[in-house]
C-alpha atoms as a PDB file:
ATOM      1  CA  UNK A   1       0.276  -0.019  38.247  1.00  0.00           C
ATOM      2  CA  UNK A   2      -1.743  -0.127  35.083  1.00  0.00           C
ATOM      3  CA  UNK A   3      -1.189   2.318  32.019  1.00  0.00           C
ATOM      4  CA  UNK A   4      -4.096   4.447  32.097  1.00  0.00           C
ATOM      5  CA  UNK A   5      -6.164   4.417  28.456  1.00  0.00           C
ATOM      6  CA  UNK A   6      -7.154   7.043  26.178  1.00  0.00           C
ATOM      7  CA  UNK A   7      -9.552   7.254  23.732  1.00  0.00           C
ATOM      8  CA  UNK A   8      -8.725   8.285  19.865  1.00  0.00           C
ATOM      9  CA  UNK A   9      -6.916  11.940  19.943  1.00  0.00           C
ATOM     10  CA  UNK A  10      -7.774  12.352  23.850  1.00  0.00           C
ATOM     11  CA  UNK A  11      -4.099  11.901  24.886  1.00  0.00           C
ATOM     12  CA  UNK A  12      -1.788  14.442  26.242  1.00  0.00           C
ATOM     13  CA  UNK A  13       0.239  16.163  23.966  1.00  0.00           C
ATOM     14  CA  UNK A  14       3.316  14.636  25.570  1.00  0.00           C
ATOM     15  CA  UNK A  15       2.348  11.028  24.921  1.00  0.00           C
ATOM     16  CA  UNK A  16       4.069   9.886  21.952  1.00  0.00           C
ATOM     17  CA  UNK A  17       4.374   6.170  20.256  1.00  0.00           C
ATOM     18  CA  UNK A  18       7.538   4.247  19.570  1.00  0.00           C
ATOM     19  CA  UNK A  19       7.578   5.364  15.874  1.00  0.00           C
ATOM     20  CA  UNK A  20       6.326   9.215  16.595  1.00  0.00           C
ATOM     21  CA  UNK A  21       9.535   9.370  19.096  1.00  0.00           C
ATOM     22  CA  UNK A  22      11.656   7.772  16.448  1.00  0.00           C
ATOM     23  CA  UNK A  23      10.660  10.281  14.104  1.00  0.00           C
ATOM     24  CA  UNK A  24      12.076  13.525  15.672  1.00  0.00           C
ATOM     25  CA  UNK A  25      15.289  11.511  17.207  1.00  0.00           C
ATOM     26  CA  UNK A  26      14.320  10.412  20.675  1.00  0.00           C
ATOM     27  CA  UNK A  27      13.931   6.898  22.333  1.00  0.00           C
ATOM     28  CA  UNK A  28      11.604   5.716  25.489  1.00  0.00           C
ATOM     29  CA  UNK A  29      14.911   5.344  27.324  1.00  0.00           C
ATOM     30  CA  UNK A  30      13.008   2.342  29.600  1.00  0.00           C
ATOM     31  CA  UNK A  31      10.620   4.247  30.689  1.00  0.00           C
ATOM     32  CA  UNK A  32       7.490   1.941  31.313  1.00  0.00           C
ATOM     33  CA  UNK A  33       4.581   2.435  28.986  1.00  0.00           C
ATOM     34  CA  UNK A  34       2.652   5.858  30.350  1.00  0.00           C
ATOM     35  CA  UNK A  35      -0.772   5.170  28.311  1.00  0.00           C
ATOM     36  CA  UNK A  36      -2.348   2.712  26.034  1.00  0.00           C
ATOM     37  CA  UNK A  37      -4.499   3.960  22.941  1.00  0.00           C
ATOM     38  CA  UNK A  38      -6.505   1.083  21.791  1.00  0.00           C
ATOM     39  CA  UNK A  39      -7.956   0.650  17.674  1.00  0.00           C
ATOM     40  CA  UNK A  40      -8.954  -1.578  15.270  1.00  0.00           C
ATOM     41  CA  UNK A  41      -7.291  -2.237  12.218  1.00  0.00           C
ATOM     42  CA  UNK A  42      -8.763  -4.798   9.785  1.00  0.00           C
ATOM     43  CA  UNK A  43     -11.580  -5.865  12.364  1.00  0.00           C
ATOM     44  CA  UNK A  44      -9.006  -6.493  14.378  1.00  0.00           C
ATOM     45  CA  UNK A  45      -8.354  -4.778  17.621  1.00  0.00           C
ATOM     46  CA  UNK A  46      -4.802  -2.732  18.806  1.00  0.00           C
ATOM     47  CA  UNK A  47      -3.155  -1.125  21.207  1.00  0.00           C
ATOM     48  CA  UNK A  48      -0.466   1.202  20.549  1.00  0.00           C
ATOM     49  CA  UNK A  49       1.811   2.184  23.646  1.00  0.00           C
ATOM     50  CA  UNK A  50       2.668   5.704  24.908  1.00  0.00           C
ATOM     51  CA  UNK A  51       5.297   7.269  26.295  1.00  0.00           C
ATOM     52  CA  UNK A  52       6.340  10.362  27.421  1.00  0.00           C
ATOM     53  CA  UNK A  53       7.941  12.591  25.264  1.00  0.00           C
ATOM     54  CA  UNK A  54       9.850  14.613  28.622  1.00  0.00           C
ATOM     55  CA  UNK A  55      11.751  11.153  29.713  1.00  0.00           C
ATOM     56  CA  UNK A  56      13.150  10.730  26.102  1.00  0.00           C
ATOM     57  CA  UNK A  57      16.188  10.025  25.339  1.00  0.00           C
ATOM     58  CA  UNK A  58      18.025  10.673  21.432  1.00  0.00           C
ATOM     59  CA  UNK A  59      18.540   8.070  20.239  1.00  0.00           C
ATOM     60  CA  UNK A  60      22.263   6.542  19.918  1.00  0.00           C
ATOM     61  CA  UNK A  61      24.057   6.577  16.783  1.00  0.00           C
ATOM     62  CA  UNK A  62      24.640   3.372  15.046  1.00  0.00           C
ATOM     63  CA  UNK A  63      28.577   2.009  15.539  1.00  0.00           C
ATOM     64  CA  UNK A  64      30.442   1.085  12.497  1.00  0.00           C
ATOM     65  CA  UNK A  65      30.417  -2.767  13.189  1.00  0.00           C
ATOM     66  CA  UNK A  66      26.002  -2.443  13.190  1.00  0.00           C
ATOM     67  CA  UNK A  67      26.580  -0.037   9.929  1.00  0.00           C
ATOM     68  CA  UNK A  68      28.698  -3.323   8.305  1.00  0.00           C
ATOM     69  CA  UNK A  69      26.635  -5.866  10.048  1.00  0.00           C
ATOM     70  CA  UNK A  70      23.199  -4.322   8.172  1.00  0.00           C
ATOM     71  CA  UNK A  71      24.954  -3.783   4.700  1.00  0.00           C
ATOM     72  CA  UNK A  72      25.959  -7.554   4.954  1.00  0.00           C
ATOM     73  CA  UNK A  73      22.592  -8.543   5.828  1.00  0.00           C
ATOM     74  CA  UNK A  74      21.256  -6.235   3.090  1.00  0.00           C
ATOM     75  CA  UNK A  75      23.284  -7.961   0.416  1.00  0.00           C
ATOM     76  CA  UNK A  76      22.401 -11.255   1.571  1.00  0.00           C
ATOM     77  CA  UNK A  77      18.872 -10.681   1.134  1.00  0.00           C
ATOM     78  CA  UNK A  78      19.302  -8.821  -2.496  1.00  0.00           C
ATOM     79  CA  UNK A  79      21.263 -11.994  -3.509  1.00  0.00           C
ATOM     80  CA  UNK A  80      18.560 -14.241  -1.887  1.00  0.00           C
ATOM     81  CA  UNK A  81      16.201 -12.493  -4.101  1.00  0.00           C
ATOM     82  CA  UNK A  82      18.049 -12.877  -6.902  1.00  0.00           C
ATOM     83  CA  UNK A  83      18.306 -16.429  -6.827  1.00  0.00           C
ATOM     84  CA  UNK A  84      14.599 -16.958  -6.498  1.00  0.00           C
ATOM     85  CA  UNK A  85      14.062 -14.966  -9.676  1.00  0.00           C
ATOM     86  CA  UNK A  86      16.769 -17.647 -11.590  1.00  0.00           C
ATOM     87  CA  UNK A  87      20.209 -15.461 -11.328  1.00  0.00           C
ATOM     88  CA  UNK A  88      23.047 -16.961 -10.346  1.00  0.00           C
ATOM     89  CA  UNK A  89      24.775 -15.647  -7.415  1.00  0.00           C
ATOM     90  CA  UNK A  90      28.174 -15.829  -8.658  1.00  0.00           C
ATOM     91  CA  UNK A  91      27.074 -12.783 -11.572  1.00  0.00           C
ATOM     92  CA  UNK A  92      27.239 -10.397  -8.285  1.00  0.00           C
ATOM     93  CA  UNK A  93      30.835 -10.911  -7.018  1.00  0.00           C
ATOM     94  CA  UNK A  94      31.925  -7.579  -9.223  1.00  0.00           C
ATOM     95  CA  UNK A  95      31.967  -5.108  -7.611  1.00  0.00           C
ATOM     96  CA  UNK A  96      30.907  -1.890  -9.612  1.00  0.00           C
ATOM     97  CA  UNK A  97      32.270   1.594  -8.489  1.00  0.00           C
ATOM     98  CA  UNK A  98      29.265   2.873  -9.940  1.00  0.00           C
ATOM     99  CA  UNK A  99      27.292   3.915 -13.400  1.00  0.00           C
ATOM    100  CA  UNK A 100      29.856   3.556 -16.250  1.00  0.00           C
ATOM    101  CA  UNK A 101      28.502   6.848 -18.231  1.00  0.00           C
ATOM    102  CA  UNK A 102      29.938   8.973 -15.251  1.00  0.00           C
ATOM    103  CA  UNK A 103      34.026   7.777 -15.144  1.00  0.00           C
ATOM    104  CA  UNK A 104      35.812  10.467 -15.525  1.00  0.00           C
ATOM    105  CA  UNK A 105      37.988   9.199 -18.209  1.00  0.00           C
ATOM    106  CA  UNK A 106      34.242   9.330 -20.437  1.00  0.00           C
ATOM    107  CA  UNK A 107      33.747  12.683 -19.443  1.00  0.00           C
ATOM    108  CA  UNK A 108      37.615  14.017 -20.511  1.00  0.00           C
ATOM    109  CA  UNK A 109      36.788  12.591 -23.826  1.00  0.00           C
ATOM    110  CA  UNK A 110      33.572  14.195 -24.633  1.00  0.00           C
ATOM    111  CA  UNK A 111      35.204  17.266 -23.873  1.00  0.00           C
ATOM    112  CA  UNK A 112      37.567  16.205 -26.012  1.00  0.00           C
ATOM    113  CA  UNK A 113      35.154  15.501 -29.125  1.00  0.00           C
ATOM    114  CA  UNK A 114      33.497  18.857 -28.513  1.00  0.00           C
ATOM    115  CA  UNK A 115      36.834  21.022 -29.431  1.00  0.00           C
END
């Protein structure tokens, strides 16, 4: 069976995209594709596909090893980065437990000149 298609703002209010479910929590939960909504983007032409909003799922929390597995990846790409723009990678292996102004140690001490 083919996905029936709608033209621009025509589709039911319970037809949502990928990224409009994603945005108030839910996921398709594979559910095949309930409309098609074709446009043009750069004289190029789209489709973007539907689904309904009523066989949603919420979407699943992430687990701690895909939490560690994206920060990895994150850092590996900020070091990437760094070493195109001519910084070693070795000046990142400190690790900073954050802006140096805010220790608490600084803070007892300006209290300190104050009296």
């Amino acid at each position: 069976m083919t996905a029936p298609v709608y033209r621009w703002r025509c589709a039911p209010r319970y037809l949502r995209t990928r990224r409009q479910l994603a945005a108030v929590g839910l996921r398709p939960n594979g559910q095949d594709i309930a409309g098609k909504l074709p446009y043009r983007r750069w004289g190029r032409q789209y489709e973007a596909y539907l689904y309904d909003i009523r066989l949603a799922a919420p979407k699943r929390p992430a687990t701690a090893a895909q939490l560690a597995a994206l920060e990895r990846a994150n850092r590996e790409r900020q070091l990437r980065a760094a070493e195109r723009h001519g910084i070693d990678r070795s000046e990142f292996n400190h690790v900073e437990s954050g802006p140096i102004w805010a220790t608490p140690i600084e803070i007892d001490n300006r209290k300190d000149q104050a009296a």
